[in-house]
C-alpha atoms as a PDB file:
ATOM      1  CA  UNK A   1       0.000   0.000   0.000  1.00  0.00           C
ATOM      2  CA  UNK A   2       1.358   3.645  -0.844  1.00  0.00           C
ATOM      3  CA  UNK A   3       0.610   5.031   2.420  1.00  0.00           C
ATOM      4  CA  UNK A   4       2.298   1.966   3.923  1.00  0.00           C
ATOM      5  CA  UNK A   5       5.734   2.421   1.726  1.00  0.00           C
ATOM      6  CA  UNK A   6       5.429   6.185   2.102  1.00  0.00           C
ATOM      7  CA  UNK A   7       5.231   6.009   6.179  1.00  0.00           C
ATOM      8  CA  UNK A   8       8.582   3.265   5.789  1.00  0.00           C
ATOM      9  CA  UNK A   9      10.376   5.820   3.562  1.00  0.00           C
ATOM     10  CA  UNK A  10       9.586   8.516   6.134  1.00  0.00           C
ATOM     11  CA  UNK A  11      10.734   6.424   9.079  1.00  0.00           C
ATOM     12  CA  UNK A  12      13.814   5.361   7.279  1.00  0.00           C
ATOM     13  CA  UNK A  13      15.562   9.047   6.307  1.00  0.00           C
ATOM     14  CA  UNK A  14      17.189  11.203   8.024  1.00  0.00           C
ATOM     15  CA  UNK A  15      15.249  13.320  10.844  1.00  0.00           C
ATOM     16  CA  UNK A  16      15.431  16.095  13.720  1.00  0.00           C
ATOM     17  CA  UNK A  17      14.343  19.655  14.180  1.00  0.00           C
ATOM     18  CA  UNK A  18      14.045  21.660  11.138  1.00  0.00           C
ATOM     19  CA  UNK A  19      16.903  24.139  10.564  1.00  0.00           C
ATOM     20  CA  UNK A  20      16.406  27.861   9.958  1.00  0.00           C
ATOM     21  CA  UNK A  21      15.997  29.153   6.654  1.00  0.00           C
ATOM     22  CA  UNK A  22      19.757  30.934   6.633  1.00  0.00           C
ATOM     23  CA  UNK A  23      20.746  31.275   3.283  1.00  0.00           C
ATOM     24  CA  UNK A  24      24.507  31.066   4.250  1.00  0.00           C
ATOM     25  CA  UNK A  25      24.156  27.560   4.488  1.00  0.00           C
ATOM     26  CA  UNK A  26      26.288  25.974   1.264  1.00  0.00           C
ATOM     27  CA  UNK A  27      25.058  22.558   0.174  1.00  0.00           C
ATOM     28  CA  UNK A  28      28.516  20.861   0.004  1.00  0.00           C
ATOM     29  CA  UNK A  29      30.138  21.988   3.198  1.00  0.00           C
ATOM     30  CA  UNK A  30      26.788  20.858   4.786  1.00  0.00           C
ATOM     31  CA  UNK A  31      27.021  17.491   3.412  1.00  0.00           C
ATOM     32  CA  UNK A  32      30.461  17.174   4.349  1.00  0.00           C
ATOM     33  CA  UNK A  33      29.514  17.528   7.717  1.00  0.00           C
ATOM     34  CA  UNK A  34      26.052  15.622   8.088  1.00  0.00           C
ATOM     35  CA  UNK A  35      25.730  13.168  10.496  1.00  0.00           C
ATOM     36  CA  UNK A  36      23.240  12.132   8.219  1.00  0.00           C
ATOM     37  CA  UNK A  37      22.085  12.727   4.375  1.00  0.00           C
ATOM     38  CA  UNK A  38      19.765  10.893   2.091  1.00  0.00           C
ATOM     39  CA  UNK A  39      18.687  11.506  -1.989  1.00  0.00           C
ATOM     40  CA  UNK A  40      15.214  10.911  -2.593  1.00  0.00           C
ATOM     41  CA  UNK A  41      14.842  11.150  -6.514  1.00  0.00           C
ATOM     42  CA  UNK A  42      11.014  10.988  -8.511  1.00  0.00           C
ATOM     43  CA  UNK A  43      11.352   9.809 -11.859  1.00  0.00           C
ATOM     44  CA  UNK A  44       7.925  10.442 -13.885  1.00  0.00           C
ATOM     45  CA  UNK A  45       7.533   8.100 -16.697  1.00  0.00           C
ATOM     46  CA  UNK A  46       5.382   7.969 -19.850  1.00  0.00           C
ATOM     47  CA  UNK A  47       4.545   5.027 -21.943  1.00  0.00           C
ATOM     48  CA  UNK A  48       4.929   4.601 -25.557  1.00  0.00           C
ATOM     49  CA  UNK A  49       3.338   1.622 -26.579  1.00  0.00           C
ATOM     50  CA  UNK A  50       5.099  -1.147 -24.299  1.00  0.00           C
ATOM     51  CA  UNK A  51       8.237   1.278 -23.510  1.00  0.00           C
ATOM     52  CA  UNK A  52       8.112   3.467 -20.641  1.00  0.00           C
ATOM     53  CA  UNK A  53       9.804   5.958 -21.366  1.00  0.00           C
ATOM     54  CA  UNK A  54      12.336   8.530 -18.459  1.00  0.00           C
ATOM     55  CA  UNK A  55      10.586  11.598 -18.333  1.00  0.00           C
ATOM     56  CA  UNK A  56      11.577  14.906 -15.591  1.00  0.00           C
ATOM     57  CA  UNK A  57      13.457  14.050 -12.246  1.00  0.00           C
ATOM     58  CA  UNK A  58      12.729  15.682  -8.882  1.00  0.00           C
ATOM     59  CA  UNK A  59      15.137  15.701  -6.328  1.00  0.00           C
ATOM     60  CA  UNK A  60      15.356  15.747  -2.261  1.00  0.00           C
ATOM     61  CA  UNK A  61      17.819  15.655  -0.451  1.00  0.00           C
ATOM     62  CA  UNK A  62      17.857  15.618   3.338  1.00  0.00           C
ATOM     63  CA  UNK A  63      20.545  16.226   5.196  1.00  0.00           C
ATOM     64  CA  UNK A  64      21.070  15.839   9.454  1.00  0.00           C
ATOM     65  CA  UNK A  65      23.834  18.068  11.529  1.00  0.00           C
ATOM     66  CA  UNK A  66      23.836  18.634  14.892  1.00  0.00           C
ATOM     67  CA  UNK A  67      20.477  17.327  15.629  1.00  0.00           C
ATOM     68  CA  UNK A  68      19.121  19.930  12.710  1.00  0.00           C
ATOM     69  CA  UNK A  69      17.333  18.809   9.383  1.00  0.00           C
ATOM     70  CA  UNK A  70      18.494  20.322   6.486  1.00  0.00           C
ATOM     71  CA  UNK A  71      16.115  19.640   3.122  1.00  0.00           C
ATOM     72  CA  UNK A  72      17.591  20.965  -0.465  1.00  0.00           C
ATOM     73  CA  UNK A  73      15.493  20.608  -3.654  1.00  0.00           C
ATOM     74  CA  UNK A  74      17.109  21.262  -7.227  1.00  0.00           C
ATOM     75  CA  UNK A  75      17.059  24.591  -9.435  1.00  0.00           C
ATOM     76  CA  UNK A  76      16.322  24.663 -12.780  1.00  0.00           C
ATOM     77  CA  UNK A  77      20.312  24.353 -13.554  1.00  0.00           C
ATOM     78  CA  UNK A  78      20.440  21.590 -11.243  1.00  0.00           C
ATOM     79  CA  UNK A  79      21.987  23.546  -8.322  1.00  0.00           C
ATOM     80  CA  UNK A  80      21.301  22.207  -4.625  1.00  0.00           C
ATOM     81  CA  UNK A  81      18.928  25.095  -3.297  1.00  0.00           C
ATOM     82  CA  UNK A  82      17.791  25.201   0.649  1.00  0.00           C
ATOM     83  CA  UNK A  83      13.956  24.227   0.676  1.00  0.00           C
ATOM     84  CA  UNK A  84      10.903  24.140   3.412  1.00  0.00           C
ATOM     85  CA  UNK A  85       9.859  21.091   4.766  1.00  0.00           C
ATOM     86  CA  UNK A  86       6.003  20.722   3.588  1.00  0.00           C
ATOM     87  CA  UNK A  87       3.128  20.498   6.080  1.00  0.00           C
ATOM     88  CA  UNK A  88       4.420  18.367   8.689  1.00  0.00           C
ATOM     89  CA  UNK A  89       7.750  17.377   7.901  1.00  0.00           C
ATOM     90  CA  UNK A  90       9.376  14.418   5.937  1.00  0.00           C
ATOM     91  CA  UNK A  91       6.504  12.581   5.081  1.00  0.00           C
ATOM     92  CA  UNK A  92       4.688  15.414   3.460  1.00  0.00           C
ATOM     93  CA  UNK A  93       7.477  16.902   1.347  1.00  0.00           C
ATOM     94  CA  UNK A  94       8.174  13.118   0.234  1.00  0.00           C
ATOM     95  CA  UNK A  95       4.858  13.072  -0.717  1.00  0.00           C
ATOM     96  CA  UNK A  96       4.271  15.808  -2.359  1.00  0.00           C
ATOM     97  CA  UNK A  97       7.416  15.548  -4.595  1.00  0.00           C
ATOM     98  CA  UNK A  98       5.618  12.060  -5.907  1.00  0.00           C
ATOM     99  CA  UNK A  99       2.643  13.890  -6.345  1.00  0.00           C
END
């Protein structure tokens, strides 16, 4: 069940309080330092007759230091940008990035 996998997912990444919205924070040194970090990529595919066929990727990538969660999503030139947990956390930004 979706709910069921999503809630698993959720459970499984990396958590803690969300950190601040500083933009000083830079992506790399971050990840350098997490005690945690996780890449959650959403592939949407299309079918063409029996071939499915790679269509636009979203990324998330979470990222624990300190006891803080960090959460970066992608520009459109691919650059790690900081970016707001949805609704309640984890679970809702993973969802709503398969959405």
């Amino acid at each position: 069940r979706f709910q069921d996998a999503l809630d698993q997912l959720a459970e499984w990444l990396p958590a803690g309080e969300p950190a601040g919205q500083a933009p000083s924070v830079i992506a790399d040194d971050l990840l350098a330092e997490a005690d945690r970090a996780a890449l959650v990529t959403a592939t949407r595919y299309t079918t063409q007759g029996s071939a499915e066929i790679a269509g636009a990727s979203s990324d998330l990538v979470l990222a624990r230091r300190r006891g803080q969660l960090y959460a970066f999503g992608r520009d459109p030139d691919r650059t790690l940008v900081r970016q707001r947990l949805a609704g309640n956390g984890v679970r809702d930004t993973i969802a709503a990035l398969l959405a």
